[in-house]
C-alpha atoms as a PDB file:
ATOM      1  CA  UNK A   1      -3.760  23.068  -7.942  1.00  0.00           C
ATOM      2  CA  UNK A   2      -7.225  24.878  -6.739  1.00  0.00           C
ATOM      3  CA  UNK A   3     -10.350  23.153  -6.365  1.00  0.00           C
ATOM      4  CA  UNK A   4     -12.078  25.135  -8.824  1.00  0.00           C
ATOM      5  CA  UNK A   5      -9.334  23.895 -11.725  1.00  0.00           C
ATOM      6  CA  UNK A   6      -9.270  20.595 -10.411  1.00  0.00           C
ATOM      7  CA  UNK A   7     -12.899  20.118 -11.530  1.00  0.00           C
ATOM      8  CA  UNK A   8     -12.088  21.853 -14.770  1.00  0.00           C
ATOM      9  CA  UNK A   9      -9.802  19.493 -15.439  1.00  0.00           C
ATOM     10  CA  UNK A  10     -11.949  16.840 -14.883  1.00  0.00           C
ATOM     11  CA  UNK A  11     -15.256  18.478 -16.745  1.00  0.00           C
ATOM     12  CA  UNK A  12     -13.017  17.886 -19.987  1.00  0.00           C
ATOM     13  CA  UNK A  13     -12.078  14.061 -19.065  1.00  0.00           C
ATOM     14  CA  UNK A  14     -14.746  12.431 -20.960  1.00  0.00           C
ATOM     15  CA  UNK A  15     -16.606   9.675 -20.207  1.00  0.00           C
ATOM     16  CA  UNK A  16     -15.848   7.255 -23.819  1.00  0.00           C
ATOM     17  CA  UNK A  17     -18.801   4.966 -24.546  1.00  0.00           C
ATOM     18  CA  UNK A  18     -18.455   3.702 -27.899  1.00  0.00           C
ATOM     19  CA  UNK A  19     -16.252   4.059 -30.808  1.00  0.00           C
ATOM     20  CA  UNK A  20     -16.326   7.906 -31.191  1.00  0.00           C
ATOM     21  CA  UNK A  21     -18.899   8.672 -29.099  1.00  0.00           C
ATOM     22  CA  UNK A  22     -18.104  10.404 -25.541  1.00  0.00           C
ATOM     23  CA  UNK A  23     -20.290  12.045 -22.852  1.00  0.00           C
ATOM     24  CA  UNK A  24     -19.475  15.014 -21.021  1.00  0.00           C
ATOM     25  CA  UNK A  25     -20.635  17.119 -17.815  1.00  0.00           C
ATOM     26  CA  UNK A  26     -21.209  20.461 -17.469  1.00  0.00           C
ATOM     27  CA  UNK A  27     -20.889  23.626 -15.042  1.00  0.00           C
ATOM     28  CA  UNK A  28     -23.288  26.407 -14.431  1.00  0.00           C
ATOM     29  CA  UNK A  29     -21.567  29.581 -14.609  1.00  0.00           C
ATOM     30  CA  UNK A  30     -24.911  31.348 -14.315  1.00  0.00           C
ATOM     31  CA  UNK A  31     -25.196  32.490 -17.924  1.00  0.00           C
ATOM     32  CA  UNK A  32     -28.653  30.969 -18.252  1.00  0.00           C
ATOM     33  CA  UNK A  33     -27.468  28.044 -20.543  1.00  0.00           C
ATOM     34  CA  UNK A  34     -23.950  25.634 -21.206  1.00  0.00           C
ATOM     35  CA  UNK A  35     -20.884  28.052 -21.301  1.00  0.00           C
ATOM     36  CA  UNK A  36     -19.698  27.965 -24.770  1.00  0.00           C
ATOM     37  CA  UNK A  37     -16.070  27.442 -23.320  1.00  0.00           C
ATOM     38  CA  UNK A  38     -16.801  24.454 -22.158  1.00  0.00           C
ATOM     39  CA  UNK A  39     -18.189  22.964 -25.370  1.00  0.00           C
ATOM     40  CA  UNK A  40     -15.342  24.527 -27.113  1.00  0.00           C
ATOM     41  CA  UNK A  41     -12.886  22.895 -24.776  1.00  0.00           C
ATOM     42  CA  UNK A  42     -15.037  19.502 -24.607  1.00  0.00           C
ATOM     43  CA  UNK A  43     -15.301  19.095 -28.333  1.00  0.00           C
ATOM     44  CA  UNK A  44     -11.674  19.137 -28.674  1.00  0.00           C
ATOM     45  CA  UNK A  45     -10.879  17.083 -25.644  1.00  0.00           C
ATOM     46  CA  UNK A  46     -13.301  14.072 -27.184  1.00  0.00           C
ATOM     47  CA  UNK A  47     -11.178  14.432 -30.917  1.00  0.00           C
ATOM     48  CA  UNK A  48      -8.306  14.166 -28.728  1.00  0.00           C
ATOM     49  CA  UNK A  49      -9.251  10.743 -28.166  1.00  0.00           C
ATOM     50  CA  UNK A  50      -9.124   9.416 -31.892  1.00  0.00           C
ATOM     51  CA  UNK A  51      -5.577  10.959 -32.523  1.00  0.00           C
ATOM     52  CA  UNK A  52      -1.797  10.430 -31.937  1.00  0.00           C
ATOM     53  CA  UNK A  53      -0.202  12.960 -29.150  1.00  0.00           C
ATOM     54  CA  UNK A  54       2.245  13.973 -32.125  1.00  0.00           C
ATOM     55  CA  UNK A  55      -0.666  15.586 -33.917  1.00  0.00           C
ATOM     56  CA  UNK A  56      -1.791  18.531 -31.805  1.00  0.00           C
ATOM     57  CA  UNK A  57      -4.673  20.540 -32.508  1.00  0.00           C
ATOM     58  CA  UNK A  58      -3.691  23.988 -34.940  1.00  0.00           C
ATOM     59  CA  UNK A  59      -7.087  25.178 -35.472  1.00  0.00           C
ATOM     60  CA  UNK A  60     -11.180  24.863 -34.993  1.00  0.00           C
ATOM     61  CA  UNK A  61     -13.677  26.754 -36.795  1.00  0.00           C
ATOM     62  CA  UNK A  62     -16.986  25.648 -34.845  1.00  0.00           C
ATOM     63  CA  UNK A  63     -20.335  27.297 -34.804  1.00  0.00           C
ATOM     64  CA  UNK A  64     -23.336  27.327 -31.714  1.00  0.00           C
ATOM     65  CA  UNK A  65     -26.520  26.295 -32.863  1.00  0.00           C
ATOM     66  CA  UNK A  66     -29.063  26.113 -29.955  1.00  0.00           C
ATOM     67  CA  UNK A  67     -28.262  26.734 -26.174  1.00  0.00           C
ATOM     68  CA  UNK A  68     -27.062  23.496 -23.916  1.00  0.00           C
ATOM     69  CA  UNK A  69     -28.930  22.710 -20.769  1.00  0.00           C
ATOM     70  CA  UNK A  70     -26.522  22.795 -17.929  1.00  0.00           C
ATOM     71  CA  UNK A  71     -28.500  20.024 -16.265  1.00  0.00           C
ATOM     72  CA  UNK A  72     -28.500  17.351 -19.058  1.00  0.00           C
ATOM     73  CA  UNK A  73     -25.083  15.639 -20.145  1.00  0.00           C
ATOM     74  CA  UNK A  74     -23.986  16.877 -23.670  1.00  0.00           C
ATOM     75  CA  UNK A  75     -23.267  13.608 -26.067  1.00  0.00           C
ATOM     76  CA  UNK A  76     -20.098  13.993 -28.126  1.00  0.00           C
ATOM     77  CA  UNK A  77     -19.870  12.625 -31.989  1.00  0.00           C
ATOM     78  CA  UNK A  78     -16.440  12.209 -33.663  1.00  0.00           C
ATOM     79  CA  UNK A  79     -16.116  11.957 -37.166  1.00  0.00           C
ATOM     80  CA  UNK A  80     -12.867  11.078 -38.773  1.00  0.00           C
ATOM     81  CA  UNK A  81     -12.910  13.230 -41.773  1.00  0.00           C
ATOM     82  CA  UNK A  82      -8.897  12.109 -42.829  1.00  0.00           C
ATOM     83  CA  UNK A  83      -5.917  11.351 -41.619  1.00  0.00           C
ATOM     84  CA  UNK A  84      -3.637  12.443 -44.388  1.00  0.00           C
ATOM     85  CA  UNK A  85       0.512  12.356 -44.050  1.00  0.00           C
ATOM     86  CA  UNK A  86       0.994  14.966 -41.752  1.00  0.00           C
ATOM     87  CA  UNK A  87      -2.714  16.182 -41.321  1.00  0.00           C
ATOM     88  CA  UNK A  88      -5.968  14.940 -39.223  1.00  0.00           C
ATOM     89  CA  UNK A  89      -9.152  16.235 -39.757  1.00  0.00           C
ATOM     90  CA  UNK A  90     -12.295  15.714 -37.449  1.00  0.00           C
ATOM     91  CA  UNK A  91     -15.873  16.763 -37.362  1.00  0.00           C
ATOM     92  CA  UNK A  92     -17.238  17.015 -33.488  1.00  0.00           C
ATOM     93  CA  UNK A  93     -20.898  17.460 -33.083  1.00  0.00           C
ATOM     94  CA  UNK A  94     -22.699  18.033 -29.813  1.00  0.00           C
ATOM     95  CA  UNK A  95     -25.912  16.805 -28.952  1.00  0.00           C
ATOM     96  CA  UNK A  96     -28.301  16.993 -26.479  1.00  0.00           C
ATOM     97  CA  UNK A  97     -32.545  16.144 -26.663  1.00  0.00           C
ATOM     98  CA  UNK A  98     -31.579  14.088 -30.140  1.00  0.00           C
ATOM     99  CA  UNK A  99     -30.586  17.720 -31.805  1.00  0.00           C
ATOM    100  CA  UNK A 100     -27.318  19.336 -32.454  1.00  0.00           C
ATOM    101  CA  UNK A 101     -26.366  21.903 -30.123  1.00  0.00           C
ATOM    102  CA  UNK A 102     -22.827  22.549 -31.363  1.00  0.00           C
ATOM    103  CA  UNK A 103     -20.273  21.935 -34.233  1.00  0.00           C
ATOM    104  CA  UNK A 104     -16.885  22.185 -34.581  1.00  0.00           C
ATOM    105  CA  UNK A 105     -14.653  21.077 -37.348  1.00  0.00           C
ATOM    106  CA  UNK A 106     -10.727  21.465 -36.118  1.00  0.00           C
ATOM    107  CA  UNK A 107      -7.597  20.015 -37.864  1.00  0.00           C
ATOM    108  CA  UNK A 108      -4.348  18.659 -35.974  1.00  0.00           C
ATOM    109  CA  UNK A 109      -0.968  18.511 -37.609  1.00  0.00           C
ATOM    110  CA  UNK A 110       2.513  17.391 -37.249  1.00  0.00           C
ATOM    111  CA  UNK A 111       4.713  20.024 -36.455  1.00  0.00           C
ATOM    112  CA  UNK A 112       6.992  21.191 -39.276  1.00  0.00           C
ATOM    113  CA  UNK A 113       9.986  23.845 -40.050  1.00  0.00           C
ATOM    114  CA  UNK A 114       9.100  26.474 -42.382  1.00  0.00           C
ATOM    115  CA  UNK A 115       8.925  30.240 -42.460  1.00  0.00           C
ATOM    116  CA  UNK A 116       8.568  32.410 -39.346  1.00  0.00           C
ATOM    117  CA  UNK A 117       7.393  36.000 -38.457  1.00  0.00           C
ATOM    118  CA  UNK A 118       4.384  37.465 -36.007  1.00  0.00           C
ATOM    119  CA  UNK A 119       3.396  40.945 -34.753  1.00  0.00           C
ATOM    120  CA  UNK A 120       4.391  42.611 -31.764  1.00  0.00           C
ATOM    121  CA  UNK A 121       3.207  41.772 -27.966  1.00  0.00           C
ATOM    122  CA  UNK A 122       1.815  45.529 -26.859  1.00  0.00           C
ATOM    123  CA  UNK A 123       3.464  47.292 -23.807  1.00  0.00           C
ATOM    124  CA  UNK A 124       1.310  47.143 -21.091  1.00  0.00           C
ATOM    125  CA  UNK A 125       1.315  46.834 -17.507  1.00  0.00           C
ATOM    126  CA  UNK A 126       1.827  42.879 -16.011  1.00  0.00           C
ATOM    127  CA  UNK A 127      -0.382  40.976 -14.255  1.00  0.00           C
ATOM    128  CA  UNK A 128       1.203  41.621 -10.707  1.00  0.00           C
ATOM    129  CA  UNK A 129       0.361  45.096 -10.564  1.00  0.00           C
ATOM    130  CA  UNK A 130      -3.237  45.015 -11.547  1.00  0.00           C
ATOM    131  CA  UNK A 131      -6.520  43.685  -9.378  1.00  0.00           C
ATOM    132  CA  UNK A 132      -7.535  40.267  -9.934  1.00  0.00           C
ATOM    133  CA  UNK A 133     -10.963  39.494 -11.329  1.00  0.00           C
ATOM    134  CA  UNK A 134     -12.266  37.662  -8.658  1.00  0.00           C
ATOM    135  CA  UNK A 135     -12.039  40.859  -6.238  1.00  0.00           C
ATOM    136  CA  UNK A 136     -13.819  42.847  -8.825  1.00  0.00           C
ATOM    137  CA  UNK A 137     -16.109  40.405  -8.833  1.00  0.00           C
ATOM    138  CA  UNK A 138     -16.394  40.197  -5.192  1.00  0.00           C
ATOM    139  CA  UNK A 139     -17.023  43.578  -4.754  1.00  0.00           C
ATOM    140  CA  UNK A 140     -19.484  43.757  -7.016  1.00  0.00           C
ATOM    141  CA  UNK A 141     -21.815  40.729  -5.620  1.00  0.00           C
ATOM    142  CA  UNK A 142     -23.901  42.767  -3.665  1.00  0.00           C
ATOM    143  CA  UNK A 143     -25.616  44.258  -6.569  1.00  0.00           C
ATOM    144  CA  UNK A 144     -26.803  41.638  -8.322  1.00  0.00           C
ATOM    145  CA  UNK A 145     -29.330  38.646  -7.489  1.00  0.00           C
ATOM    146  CA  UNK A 146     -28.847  36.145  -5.060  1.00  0.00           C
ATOM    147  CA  UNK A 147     -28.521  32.907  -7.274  1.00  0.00           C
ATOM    148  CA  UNK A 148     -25.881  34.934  -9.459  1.00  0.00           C
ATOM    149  CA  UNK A 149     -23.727  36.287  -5.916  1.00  0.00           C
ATOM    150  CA  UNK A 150     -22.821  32.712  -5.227  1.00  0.00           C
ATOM    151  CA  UNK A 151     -21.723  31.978  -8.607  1.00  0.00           C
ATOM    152  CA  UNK A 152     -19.639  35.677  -8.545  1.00  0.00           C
ATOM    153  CA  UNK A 153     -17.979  34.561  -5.239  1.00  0.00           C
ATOM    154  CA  UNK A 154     -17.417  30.939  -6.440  1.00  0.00           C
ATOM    155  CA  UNK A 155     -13.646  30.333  -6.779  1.00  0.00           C
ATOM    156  CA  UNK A 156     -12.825  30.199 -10.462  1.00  0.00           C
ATOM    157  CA  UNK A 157     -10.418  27.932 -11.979  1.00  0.00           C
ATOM    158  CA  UNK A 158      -9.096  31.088 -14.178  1.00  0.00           C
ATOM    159  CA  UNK A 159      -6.913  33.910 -12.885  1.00  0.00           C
ATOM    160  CA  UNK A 160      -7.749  36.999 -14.887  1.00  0.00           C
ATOM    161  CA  UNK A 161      -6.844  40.594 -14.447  1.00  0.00           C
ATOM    162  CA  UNK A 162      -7.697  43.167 -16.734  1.00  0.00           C
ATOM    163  CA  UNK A 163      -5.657  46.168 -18.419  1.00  0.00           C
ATOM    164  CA  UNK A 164      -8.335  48.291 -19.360  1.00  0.00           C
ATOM    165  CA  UNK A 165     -11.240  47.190 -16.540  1.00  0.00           C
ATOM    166  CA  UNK A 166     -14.560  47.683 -17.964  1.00  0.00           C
ATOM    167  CA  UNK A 167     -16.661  47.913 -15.306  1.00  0.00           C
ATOM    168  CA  UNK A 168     -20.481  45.680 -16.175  1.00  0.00           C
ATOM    169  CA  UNK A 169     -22.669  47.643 -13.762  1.00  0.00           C
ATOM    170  CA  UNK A 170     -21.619  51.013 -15.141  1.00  0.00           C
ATOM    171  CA  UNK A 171     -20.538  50.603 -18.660  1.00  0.00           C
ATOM    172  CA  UNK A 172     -18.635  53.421 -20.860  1.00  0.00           C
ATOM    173  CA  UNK A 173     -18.499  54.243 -24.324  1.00  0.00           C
ATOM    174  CA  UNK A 174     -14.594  53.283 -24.538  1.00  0.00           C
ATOM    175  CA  UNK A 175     -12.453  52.208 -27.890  1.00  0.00           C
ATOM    176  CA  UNK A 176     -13.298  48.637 -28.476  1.00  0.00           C
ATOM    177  CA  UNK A 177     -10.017  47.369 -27.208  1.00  0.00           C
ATOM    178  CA  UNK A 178      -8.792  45.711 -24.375  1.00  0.00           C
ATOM    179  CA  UNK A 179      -6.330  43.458 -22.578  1.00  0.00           C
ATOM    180  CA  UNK A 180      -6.595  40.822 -20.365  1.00  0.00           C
ATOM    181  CA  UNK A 181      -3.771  38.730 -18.897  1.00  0.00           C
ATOM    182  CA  UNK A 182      -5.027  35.027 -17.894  1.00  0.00           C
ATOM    183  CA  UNK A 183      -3.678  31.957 -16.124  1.00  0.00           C
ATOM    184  CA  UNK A 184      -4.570  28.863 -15.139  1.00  0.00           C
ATOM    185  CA  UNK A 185      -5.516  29.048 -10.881  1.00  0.00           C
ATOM    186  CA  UNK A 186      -2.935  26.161 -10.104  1.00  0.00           C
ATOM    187  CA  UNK A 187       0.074  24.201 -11.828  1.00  0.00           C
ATOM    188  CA  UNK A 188      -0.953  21.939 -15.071  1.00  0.00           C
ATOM    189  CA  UNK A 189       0.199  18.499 -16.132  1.00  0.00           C
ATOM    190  CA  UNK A 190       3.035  18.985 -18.804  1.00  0.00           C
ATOM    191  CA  UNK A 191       0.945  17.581 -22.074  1.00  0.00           C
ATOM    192  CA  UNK A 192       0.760  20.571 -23.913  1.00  0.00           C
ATOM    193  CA  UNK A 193      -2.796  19.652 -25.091  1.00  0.00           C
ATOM    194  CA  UNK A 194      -4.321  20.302 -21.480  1.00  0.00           C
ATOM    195  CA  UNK A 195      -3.051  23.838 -21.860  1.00  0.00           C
ATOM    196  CA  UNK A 196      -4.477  24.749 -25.423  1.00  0.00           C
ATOM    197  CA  UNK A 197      -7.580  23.247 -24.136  1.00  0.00           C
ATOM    198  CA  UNK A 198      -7.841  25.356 -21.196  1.00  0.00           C
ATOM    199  CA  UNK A 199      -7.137  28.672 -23.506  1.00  0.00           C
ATOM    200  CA  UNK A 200      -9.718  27.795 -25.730  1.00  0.00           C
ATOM    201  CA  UNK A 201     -12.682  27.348 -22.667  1.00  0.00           C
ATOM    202  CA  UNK A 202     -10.955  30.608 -21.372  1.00  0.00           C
ATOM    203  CA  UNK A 203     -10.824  32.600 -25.016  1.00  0.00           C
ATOM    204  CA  UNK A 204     -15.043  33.078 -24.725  1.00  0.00           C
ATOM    205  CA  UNK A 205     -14.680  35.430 -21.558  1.00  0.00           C
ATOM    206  CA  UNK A 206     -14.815  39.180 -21.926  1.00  0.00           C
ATOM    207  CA  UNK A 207     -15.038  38.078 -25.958  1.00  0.00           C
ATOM    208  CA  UNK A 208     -17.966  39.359 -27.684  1.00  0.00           C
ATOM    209  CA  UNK A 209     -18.844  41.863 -24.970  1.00  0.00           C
ATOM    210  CA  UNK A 210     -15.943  43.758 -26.699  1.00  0.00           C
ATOM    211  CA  UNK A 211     -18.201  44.780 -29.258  1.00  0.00           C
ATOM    212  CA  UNK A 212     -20.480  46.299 -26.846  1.00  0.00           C
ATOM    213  CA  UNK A 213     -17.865  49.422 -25.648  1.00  0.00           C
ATOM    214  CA  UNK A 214     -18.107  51.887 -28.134  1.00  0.00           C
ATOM    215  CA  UNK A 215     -22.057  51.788 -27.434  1.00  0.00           C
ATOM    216  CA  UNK A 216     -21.480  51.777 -23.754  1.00  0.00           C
ATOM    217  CA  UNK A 217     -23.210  48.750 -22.811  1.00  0.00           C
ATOM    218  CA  UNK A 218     -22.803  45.876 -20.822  1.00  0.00           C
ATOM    219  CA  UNK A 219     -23.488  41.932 -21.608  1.00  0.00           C
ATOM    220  CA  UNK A 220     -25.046  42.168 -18.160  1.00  0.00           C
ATOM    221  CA  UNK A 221     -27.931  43.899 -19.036  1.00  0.00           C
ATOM    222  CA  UNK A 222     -30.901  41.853 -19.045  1.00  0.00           C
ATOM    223  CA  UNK A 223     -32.588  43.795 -22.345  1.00  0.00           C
ATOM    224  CA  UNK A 224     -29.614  43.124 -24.651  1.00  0.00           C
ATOM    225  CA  UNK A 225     -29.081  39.404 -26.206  1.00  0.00           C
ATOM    226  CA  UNK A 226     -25.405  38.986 -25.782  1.00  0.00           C
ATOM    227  CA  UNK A 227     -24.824  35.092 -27.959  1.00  0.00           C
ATOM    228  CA  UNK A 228     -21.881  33.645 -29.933  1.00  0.00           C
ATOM    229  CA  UNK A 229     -22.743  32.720 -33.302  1.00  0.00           C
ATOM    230  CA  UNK A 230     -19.367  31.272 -34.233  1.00  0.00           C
ATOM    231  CA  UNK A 231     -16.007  31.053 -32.892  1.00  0.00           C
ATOM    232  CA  UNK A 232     -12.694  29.914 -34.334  1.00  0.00           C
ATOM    233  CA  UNK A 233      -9.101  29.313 -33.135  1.00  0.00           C
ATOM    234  CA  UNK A 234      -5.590  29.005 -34.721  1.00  0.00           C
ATOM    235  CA  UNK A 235      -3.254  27.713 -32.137  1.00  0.00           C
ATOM    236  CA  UNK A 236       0.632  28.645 -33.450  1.00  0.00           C
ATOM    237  CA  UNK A 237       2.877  27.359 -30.898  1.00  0.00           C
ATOM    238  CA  UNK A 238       3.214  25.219 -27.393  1.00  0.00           C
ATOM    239  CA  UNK A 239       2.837  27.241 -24.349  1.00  0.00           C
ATOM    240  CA  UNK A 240       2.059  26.961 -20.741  1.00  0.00           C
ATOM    241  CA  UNK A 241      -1.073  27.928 -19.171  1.00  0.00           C
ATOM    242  CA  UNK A 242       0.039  27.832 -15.743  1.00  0.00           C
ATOM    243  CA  UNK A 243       1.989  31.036 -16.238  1.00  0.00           C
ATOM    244  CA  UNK A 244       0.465  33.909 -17.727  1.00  0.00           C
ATOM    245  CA  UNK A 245      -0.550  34.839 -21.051  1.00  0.00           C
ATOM    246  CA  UNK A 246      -2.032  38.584 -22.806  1.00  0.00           C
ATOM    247  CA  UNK A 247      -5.219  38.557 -24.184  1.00  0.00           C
ATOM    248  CA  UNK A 248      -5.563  41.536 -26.679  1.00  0.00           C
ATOM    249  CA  UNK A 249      -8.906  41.572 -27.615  1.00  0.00           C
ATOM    250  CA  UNK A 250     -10.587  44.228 -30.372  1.00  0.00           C
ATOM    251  CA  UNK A 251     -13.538  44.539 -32.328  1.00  0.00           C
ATOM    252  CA  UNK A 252     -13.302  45.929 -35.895  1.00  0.00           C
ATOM    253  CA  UNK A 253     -17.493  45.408 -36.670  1.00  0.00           C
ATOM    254  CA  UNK A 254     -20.069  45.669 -35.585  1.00  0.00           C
ATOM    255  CA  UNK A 255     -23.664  45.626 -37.926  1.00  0.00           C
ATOM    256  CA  UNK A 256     -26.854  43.936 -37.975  1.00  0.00           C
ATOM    257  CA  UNK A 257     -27.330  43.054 -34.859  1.00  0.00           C
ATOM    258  CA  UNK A 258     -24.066  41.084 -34.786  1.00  0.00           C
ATOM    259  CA  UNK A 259     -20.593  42.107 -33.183  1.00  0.00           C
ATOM    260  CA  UNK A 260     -17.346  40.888 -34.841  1.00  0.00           C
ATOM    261  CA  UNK A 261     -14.252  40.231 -32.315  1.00  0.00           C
ATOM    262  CA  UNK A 262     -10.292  39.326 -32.937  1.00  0.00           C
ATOM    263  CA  UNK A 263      -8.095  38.231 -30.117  1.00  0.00           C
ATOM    264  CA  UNK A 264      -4.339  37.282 -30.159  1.00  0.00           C
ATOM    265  CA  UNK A 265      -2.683  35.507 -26.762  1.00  0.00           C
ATOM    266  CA  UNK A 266       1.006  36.114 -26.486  1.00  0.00           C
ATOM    267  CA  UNK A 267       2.764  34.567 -23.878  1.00  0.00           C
ATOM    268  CA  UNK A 268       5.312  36.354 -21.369  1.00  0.00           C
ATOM    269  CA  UNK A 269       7.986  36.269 -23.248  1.00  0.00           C
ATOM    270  CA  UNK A 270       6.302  37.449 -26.149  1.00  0.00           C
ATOM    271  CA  UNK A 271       5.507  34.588 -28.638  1.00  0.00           C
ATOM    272  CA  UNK A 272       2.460  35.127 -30.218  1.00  0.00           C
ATOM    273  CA  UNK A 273       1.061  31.483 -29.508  1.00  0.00           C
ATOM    274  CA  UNK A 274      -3.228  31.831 -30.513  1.00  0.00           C
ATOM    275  CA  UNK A 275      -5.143  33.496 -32.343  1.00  0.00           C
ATOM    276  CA  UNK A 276      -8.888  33.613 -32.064  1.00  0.00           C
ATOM    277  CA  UNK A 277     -12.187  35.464 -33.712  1.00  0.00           C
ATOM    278  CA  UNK A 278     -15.481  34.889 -32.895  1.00  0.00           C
ATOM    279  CA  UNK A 279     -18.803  36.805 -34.481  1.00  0.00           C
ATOM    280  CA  UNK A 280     -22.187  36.618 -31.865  1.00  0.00           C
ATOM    281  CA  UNK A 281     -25.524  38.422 -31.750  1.00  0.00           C
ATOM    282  CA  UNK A 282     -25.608  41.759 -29.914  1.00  0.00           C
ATOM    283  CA  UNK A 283     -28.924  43.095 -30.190  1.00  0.00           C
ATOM    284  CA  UNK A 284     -32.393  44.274 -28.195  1.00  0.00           C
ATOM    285  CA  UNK A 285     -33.725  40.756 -27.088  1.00  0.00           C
ATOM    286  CA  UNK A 286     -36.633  39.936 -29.167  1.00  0.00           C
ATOM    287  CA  UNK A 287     -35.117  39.430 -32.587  1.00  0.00           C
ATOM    288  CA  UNK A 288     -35.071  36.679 -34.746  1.00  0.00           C
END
């Protein structure tokens, strides 16, 4: 296991201090405020605590509400909403400064048989034959400022290598569609609630900023606010997140100053095992 995933993996071991109530670190990735990965990935690692293992997490509907300060710890309140037969529900909110900073409401269930069908994995071309991000990255350190090159050369506890590259310092007007195939940098325990934690703090890369390529811009340039508004998950079977899986990421929207993005993982094999969408703010900075 790297480093970089080691410390992942202990950013979403929260610290419990009362009854529901759990505190949590975070990383700066350079983005100015608390990756919303992280929260995602925290909130559901601190409902985790107030459930059976036999009840994993099918989906979270969660919305951001102000931005987190990377330097302050981020206070995590659990609400048991039900535990019905088969069924949990929890509320998470996240606080920091005595205000709300993030909520998520998500619902874990017992796994039952029932009807079965999903779409098709696309054809495209596998992660061995295509450049990883961190050498894209690497190469393109140089032109940016000095407190974001260390954070570009950092190593990073994701492997990701895109289909379709869409290059940030010289954006294109393209179709807003592309694939991404990510992995976890390192082998991961076997509870399958590790992995579907790490998918959803890796769903909010690349995300939103797919609503950007049919106007050919960038989420790297400093004029445009680039924020998620909401972001939601359904998580349809077990997988592993040490081997690879497809993002396929599109955006059917975008309109008043807000982009609209869909995104289905399928693992290797084909199994369509998540499905996410998220809505953010894409706009001239300076709205309200």
């Amino acid at each position: 296991m790297s480093k970089a995933l080691d410390d992942l993996l202990t950013l979403l071991a929260l610290e419990p201090l009362d009854d529901g109530l759990y505190r949590g670190q975070s990383t700066d990735l350079g983005f100015g405020a608390v990756f919303g990965g992280q929260v995602m990935g925290q909130a559901l690692a601190a409902a985790k605590y107030t459930l059976q293992p036999e009840r994993p997490v099918h989906s979270f509907h969660s919305y951001f509400l102000r931005p987190g300060d990377v330097n302050k710890p981020i206070i995590y309140d659990v609400e048991n909403i039900r535990d019905g037969k088969t069924t949990s529900t929890r509320r998470v909110q996240a606080l920091q400064y005595g205000k709300p900073i993030f909520y998520m409401t998500a619902s874990f269930q017992q796994p039952a048989a029932g009807f079965e069908h999903q779409s098709l994995m696309p054809e495209v071309p596998g992660p061995e034959e295509l450049t990883p991000e961190s050498e894209r990255l690497a190469a393109l350190a140089d032109k940016v400022p000095a407190k974001l090159r260390k954070k570009l050369l950092a190593e990073n506890p994701i492997d990701m290598r895109q289909v379709n590259y869409v290059d940030p310092m010289k954006p294109e007007k393209a179709e807003p569609l592309r694939y991404i195939w990510l992995k976890a940098n390192g082998e991961l325990p076997d509870d399958p609630r590790i992995h579907k934690y790490l998918l959803t703090y890796a769903a909010d890369f690349n995300f939103l900023p797919t609503a950007l390529m049919p106007h050919g811009h960038s989420f790297w340039e400093p004029q445009l606010q680039v924020a998620t508004i909401d972001h939601s998950m359904w998580f349809h079977d077990n997988f592993r997140f040490d081997d690879w899986i497809l993002y396929v990421m599109e955006s059917p929207r975008s309109i008043a100053g807000r982009g609209l993005v869909q995104g289905h993982f399928y693992s290797r094999d084909g199994r369509l095992v998540a499905t996410a969408m998220q809505e953010g703010l894409i706009r001239p900075r300076g709205g309200q």
